[in-house]
C-alpha atoms as a PDB file:
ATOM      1  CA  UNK A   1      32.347 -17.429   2.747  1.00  0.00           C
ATOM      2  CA  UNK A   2      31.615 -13.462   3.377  1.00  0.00           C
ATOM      3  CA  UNK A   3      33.653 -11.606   1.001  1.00  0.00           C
ATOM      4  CA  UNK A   4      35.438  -8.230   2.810  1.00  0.00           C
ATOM      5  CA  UNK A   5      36.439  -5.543   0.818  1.00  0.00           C
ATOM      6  CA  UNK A   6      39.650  -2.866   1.930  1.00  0.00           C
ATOM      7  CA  UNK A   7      38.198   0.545   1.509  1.00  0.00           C
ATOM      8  CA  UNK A   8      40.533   3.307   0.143  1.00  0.00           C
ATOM      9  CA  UNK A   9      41.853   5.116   2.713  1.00  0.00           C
ATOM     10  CA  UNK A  10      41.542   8.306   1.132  1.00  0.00           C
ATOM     11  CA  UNK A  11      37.730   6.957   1.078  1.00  0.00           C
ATOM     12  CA  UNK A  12      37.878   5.900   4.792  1.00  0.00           C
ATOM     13  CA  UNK A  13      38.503   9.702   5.413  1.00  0.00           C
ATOM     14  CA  UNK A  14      35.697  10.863   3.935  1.00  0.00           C
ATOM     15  CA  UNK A  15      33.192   8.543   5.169  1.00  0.00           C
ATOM     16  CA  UNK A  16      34.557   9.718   9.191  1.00  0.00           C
ATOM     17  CA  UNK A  17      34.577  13.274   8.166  1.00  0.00           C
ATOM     18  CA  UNK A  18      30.616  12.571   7.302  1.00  0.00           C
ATOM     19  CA  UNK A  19      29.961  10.908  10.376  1.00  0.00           C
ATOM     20  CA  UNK A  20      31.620  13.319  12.186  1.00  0.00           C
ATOM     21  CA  UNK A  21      29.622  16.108  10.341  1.00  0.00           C
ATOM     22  CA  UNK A  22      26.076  13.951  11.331  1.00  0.00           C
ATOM     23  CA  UNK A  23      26.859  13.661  14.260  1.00  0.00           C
ATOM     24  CA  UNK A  24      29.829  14.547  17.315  1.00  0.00           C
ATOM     25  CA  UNK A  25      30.743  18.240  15.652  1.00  0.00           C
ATOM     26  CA  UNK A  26      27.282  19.445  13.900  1.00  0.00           C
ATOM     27  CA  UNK A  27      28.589  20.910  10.341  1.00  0.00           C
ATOM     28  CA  UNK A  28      27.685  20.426   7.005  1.00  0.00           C
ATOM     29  CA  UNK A  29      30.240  19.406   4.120  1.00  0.00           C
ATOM     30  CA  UNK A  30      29.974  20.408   0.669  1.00  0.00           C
ATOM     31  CA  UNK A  31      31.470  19.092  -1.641  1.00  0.00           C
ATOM     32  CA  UNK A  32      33.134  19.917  -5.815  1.00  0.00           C
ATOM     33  CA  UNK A  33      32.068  23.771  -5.178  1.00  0.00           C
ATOM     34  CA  UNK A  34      33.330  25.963  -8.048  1.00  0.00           C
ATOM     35  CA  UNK A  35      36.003  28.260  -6.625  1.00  0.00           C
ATOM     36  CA  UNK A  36      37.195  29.690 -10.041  1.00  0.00           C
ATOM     37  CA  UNK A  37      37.965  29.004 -13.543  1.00  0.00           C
ATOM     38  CA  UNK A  38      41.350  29.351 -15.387  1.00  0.00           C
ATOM     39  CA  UNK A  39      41.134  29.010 -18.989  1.00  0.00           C
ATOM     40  CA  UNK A  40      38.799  25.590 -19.571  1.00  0.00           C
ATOM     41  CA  UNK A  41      39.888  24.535 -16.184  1.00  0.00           C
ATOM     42  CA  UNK A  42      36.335  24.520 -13.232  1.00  0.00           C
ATOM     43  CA  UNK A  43      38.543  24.563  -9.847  1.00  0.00           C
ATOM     44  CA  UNK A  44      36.982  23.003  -7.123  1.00  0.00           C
ATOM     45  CA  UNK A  45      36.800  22.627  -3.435  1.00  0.00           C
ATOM     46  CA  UNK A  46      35.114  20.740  -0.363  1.00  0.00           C
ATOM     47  CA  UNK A  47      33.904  22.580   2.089  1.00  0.00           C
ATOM     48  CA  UNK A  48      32.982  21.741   5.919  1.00  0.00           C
ATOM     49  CA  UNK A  49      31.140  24.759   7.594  1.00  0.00           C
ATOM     50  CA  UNK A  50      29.869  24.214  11.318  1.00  0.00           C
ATOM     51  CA  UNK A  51      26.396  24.383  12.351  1.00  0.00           C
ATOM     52  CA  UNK A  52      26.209  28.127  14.487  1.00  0.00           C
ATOM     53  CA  UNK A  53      25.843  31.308  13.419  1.00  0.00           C
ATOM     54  CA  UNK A  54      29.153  32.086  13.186  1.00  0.00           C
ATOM     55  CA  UNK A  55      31.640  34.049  11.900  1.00  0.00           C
ATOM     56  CA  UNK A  56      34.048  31.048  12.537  1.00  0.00           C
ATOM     57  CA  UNK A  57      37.921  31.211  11.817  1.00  0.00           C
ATOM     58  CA  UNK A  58      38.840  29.211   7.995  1.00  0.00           C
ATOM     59  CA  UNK A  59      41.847  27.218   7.053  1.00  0.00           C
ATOM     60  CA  UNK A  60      42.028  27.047   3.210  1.00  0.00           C
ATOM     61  CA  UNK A  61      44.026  23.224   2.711  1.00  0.00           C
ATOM     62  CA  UNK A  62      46.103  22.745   0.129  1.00  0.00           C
ATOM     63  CA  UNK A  63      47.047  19.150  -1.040  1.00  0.00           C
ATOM     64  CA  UNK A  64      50.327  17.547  -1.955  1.00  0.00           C
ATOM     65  CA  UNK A  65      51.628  15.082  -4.774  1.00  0.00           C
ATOM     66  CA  UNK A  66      54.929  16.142  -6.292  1.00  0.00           C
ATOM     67  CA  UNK A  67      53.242  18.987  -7.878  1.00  0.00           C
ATOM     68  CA  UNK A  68      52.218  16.536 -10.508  1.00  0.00           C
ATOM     69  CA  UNK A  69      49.594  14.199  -8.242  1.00  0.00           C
ATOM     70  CA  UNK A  70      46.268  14.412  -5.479  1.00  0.00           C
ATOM     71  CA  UNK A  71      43.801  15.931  -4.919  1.00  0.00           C
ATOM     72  CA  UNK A  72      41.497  17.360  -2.606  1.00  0.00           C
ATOM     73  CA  UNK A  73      40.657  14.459  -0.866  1.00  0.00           C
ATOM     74  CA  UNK A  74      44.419  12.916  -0.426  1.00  0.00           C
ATOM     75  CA  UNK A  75      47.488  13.066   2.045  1.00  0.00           C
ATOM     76  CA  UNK A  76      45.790  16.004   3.896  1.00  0.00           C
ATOM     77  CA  UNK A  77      42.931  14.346   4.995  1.00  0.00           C
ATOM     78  CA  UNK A  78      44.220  13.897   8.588  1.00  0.00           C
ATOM     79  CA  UNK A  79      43.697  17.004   9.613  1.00  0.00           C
ATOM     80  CA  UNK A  80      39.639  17.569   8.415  1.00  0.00           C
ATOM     81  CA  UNK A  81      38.895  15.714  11.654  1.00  0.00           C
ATOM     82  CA  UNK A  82      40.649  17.370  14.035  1.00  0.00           C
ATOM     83  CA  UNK A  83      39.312  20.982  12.248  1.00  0.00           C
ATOM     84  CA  UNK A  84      35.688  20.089  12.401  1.00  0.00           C
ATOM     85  CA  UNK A  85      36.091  19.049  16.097  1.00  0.00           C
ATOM     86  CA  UNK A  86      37.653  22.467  16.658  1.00  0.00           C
ATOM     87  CA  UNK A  87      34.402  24.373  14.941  1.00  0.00           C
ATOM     88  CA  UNK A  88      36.731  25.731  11.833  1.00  0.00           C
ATOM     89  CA  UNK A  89      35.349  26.330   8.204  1.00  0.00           C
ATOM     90  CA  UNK A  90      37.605  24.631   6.204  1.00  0.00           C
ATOM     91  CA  UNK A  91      37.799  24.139   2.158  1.00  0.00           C
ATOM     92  CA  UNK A  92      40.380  21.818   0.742  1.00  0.00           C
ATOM     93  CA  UNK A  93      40.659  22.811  -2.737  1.00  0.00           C
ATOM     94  CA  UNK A  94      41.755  21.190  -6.327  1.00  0.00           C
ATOM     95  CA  UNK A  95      44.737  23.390  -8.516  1.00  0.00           C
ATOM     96  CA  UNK A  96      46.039  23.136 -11.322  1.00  0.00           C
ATOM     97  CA  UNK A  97      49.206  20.104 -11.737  1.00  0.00           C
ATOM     98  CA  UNK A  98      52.369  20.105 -13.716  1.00  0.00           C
ATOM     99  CA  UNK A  99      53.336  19.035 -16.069  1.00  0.00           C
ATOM    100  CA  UNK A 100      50.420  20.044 -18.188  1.00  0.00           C
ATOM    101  CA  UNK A 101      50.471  23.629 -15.979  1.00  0.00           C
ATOM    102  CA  UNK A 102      53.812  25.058 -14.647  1.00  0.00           C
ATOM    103  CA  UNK A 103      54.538  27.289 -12.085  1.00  0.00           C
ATOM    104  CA  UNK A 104      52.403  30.088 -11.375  1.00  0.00           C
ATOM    105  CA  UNK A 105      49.586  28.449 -12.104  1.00  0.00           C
ATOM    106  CA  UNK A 106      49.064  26.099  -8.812  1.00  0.00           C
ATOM    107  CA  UNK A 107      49.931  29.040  -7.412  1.00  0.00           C
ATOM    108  CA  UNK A 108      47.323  31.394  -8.804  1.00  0.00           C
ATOM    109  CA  UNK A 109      45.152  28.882  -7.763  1.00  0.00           C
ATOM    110  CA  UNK A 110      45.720  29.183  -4.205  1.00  0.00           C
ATOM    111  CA  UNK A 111      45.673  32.813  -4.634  1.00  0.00           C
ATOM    112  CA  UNK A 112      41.919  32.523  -6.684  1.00  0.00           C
ATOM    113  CA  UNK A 113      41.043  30.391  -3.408  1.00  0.00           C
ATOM    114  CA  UNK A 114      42.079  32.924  -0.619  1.00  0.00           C
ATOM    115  CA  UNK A 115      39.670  35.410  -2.731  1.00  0.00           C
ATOM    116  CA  UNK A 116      36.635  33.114  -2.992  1.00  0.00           C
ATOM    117  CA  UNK A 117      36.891  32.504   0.505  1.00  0.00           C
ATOM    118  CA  UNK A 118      36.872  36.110   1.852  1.00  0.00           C
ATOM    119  CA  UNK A 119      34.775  37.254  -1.161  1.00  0.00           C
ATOM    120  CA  UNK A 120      32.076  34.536  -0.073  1.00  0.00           C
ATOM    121  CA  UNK A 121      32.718  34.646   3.530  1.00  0.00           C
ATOM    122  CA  UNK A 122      28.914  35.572   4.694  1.00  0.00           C
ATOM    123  CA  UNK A 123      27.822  32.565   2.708  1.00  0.00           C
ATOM    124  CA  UNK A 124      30.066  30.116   4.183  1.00  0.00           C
ATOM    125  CA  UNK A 125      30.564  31.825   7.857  1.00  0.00           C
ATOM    126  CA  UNK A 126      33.573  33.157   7.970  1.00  0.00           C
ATOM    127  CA  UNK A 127      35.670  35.642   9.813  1.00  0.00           C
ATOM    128  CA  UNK A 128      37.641  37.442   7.208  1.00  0.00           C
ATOM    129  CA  UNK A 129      39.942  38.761   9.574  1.00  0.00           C
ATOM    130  CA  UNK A 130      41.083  34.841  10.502  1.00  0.00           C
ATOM    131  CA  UNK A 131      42.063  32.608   7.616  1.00  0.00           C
ATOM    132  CA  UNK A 132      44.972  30.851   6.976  1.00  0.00           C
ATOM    133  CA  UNK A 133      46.741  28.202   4.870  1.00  0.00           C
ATOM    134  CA  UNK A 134      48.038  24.753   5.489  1.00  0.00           C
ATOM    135  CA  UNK A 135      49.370  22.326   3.034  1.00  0.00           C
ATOM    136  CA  UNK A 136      51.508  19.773   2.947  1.00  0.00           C
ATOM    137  CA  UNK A 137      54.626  18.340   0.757  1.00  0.00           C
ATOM    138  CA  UNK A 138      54.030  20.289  -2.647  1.00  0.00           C
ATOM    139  CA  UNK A 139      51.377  22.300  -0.860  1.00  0.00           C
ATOM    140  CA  UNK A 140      53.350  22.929   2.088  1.00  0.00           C
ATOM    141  CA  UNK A 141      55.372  24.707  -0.680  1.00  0.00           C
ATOM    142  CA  UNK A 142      52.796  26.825  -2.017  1.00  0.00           C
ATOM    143  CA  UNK A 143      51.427  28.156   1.110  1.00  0.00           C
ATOM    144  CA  UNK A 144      54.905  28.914   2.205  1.00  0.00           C
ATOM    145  CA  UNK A 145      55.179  30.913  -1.352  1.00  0.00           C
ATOM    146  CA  UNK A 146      51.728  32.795  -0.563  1.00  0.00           C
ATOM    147  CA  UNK A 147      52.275  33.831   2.571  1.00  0.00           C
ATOM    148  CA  UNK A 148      55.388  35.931   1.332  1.00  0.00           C
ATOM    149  CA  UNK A 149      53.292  37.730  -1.006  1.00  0.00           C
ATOM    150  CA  UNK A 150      52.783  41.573   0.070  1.00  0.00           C
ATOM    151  CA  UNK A 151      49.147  41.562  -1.674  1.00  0.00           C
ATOM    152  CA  UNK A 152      46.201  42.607   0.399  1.00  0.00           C
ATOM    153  CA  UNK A 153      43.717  40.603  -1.192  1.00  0.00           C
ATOM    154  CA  UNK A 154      46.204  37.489  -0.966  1.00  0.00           C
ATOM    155  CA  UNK A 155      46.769  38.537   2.287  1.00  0.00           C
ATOM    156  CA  UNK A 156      46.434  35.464   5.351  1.00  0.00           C
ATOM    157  CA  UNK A 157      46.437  35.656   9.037  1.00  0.00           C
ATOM    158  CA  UNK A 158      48.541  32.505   9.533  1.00  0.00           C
ATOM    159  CA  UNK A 159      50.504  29.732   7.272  1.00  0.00           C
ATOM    160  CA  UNK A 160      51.120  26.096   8.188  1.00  0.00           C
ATOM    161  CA  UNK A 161      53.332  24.119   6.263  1.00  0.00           C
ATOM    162  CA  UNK A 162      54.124  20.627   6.717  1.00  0.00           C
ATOM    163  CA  UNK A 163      57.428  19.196   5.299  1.00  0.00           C
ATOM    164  CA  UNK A 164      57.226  21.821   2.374  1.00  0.00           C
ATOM    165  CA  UNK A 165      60.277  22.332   0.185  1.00  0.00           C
ATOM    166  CA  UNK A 166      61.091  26.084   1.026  1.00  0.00           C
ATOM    167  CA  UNK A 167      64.488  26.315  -0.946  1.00  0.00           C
ATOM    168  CA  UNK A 168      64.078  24.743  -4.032  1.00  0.00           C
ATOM    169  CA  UNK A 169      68.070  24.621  -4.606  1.00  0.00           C
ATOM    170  CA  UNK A 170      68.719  22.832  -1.629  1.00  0.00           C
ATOM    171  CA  UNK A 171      65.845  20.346  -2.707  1.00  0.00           C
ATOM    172  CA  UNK A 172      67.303  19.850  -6.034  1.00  0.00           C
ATOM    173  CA  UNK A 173      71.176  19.031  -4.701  1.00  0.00           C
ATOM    174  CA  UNK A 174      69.800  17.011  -2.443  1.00  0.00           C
ATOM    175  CA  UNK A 175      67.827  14.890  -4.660  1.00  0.00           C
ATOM    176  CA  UNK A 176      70.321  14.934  -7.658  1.00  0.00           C
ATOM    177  CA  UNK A 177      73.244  13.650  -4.539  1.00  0.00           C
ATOM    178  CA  UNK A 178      71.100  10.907  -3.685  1.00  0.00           C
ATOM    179  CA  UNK A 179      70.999  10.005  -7.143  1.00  0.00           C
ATOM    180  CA  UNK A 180      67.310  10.771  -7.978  1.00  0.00           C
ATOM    181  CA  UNK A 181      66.201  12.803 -10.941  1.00  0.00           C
ATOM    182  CA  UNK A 182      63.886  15.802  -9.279  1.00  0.00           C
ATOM    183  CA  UNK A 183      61.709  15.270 -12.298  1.00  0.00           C
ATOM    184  CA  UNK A 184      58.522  16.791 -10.086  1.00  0.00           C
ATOM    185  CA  UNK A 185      60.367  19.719  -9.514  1.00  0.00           C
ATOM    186  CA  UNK A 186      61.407  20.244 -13.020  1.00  0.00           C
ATOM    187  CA  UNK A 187      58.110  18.949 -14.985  1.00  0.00           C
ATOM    188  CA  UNK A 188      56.463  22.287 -11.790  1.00  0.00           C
ATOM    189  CA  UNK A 189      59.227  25.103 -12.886  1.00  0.00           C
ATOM    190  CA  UNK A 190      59.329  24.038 -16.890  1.00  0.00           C
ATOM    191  CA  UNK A 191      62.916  22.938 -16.721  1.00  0.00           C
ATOM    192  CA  UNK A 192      64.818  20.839 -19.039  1.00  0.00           C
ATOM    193  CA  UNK A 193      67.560  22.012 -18.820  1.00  0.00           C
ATOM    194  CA  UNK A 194      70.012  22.595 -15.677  1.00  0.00           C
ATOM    195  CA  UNK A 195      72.122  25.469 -16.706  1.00  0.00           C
ATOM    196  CA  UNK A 196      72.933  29.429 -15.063  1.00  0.00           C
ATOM    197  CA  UNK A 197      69.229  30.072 -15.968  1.00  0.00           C
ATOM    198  CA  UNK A 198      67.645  27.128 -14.332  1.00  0.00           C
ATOM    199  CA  UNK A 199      69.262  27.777 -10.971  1.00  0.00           C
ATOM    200  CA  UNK A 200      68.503  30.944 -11.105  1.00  0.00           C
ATOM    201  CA  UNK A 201      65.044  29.852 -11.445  1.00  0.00           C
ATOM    202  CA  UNK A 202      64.898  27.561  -8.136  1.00  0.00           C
ATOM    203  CA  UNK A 203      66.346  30.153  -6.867  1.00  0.00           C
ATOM    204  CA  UNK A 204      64.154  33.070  -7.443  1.00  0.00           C
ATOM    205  CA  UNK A 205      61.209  31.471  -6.712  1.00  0.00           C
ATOM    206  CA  UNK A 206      62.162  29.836  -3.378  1.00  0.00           C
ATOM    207  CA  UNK A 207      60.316  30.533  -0.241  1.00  0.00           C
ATOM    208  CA  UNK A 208      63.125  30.874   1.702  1.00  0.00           C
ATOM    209  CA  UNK A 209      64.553  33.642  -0.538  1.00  0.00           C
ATOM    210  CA  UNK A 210      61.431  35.735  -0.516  1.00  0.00           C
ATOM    211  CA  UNK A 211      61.134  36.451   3.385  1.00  0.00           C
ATOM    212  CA  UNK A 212      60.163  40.106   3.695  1.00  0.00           C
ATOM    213  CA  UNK A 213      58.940  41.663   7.121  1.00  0.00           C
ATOM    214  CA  UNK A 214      55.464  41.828   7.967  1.00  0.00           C
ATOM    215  CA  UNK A 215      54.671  37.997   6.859  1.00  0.00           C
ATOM    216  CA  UNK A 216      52.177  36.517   8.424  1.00  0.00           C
ATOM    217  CA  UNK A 217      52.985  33.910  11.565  1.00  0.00           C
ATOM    218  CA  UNK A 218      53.839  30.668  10.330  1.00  0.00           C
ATOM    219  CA  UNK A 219      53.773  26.933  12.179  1.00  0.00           C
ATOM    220  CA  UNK A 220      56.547  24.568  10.281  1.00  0.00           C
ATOM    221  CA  UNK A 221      55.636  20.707  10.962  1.00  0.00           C
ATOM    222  CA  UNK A 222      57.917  18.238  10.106  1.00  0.00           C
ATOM    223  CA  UNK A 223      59.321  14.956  10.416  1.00  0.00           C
ATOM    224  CA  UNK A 224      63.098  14.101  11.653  1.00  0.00           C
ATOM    225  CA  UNK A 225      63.804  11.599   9.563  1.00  0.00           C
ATOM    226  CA  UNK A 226      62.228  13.029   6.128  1.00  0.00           C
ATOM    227  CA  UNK A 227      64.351  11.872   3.399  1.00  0.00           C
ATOM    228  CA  UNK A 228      61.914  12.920   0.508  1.00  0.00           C
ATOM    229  CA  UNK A 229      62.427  16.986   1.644  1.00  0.00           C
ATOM    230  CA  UNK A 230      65.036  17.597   4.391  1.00  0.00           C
ATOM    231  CA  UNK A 231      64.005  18.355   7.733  1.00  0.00           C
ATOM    232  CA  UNK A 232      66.712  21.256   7.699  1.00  0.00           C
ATOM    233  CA  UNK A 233      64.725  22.853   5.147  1.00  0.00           C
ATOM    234  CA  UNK A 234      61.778  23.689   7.730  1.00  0.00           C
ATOM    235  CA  UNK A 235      64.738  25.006  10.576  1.00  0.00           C
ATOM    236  CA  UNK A 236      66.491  27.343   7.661  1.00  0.00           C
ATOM    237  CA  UNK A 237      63.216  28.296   7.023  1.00  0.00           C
ATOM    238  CA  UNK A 238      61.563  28.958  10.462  1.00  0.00           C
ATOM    239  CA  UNK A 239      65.728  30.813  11.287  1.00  0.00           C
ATOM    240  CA  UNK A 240      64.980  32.859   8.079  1.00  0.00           C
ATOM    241  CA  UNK A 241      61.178  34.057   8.781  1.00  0.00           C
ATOM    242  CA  UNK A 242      62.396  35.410  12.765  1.00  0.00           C
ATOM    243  CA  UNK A 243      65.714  36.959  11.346  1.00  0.00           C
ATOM    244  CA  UNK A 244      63.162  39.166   9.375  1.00  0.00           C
ATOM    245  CA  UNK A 245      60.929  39.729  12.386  1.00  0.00           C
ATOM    246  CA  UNK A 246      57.926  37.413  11.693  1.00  0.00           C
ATOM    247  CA  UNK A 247      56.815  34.755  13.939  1.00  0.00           C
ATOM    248  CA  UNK A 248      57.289  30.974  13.527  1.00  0.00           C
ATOM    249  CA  UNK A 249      57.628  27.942  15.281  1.00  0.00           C
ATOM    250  CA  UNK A 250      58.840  24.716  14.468  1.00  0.00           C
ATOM    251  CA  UNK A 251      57.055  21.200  15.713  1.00  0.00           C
ATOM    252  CA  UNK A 252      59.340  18.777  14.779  1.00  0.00           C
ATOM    253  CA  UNK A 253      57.455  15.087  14.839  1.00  0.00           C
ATOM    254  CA  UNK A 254      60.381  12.972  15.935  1.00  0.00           C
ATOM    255  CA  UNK A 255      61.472   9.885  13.450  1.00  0.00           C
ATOM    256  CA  UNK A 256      58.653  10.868  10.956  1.00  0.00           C
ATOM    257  CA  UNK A 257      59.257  10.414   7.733  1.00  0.00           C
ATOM    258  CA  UNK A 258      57.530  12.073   4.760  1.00  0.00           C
ATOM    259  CA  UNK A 259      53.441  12.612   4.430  1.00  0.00           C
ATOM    260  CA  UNK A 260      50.919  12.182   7.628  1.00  0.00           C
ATOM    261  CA  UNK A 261      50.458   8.745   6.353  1.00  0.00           C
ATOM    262  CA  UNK A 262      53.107   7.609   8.460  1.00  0.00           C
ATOM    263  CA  UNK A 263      52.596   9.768  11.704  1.00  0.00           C
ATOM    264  CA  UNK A 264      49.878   7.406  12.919  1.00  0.00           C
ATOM    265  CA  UNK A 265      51.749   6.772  15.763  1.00  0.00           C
ATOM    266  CA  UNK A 266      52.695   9.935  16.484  1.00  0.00           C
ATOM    267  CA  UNK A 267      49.433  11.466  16.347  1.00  0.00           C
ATOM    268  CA  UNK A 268      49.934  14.792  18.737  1.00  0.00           C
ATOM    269  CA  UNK A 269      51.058  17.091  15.675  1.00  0.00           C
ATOM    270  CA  UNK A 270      47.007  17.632  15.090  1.00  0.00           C
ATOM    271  CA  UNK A 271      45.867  18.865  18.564  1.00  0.00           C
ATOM    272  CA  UNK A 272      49.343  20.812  18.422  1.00  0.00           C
ATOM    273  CA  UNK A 273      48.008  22.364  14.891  1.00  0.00           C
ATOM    274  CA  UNK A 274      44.734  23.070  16.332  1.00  0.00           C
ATOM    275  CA  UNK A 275      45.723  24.830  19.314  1.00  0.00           C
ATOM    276  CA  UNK A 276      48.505  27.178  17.551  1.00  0.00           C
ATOM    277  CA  UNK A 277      45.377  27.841  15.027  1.00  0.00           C
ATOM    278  CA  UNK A 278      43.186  28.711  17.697  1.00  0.00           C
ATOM    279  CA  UNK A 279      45.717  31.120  19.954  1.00  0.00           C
ATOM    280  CA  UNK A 280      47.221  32.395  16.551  1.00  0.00           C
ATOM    281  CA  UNK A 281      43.607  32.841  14.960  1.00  0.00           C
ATOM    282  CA  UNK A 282      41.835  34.198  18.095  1.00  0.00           C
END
């Protein structure tokens, strides 16, 4: 008998995004590119840059996993499709995980990214003026944390976050009420133990709580029925960013739960994603 053999889907995803790339949307992926070094760590992205001259608007991804898990070629890989069809530049990059690296360094990573990118924008034909973030889960977190930065060289034209933790209390009651250790969380922020100074950790380095005017606009995408981070975290959020004058909107994917992996049903978030890109990135 013929012997079949289940492909990884994380695999599955790359082989379409090279077909796609050889054929429907006419771009060229590259792939482990070194974006920076930190220490004796080589980051690396992918990059997909469309065939044209250019210069073409960039989203930099930014994978989840807990903080402690993934890579660039996991749990975001639904949307590479639908941003080489749209004739982006994207890069979905590697960082650095906890627990061997806490928190700044994943973030610093994103941050080494967004200067790559616009410092090697010629080479990879892009519009300085029109990059922005999206990441999911963990990363959902991190662009949310970069976008509040006030730096100029950090500086984005537009964040998208799917079902990111923004405040990092809330995440931590909630997972400590349902009886699960938020050992992720900890193992990210270095914490072992939950005192005054811990809280005032997940507190200080929450999203939510570093909202300043002048952010850039933000699209919040998340699922109703997320019980790995609340869906109320993305409406606090999205209330907190227009209270302060900034732009958001919510998409709210109704009944998803947690990660793209389950919205293949409800497939419209990535043509809503796109467009707010595109009108937001024009």
């Amino acid at each position: 008998m013929p012997s079949f053999k289940i492909w990884p889907r994380s695999l599955i995803h790359c082989l379409a995004i090279l077909l796609i790339c050889g054929t429907v949307a006419q771009c060229e992926l590259q792939k482990d590119i070194e974006y920076g070094r930190a220490g004796d760590v080589i980051l690396k992205l992918d990059a997909s840059v469309p065939e044209g001259a250019g210069p073409f608007p960039a989203v930099i991804i930014v994978h989840g996993g807990g903080f402690t898990g993934g890579n660039k070629q996991m749990y975001v890989t639904h949307m590479f499709d639908p941003l080489t069809q749209a004739q982006f530049v994207w890069f979905s990059i590697d960082y650095r995980l906890a627990p061997q690296y806490k928190f700044p360094a994943a973030v610093e990573d994103v941050d080494r990214a967004i200067e790559f990118v616009k410092s090697h924008a010629a080479q990879f034909k892009v519009d300085p003026r029109r990059i922005a973030l999206l990441g999911e889960s963990a990363g959902g977190y991190m662009v949310s944390y970069v976008g509040t930065q006030n730096e100029e060289k950090w500086h984005v034209a537009a964040v998208v976050s799917f079902y990111g933790p923004h405040n990092l209390t809330g995440e931590y009651e909630m997972r400590t009420h349902a009886g699960v250790k938020p050992s992720a969380l900890t193992a990210f922020l270095g914490i072992t133990t939950f005192d005054g100074n811990a809280f005032a950790l997940l507190k200080k380095n929450s999203p939510i709580n570093l909202v300043r005017k002048g952010m850039p606009p933000y699209l919040l995408v998340h699922g109703s029925k997320d019980t790995v981070v609340d869906y109320q975290q993305s409406v606090d959020m999205c209330a907190r960013l227009k209270e302060a004058g900034n732009a958001c909107e919510l998409y709210t994917v109704e009944g998803g739960k947690h990660g793209m992996d389950n919205w293949e049903d409800t497939p419209a978030y990535k043509q809503k994603v796109v467009e707010w890109l595109q009108e937001t990135l024009h």
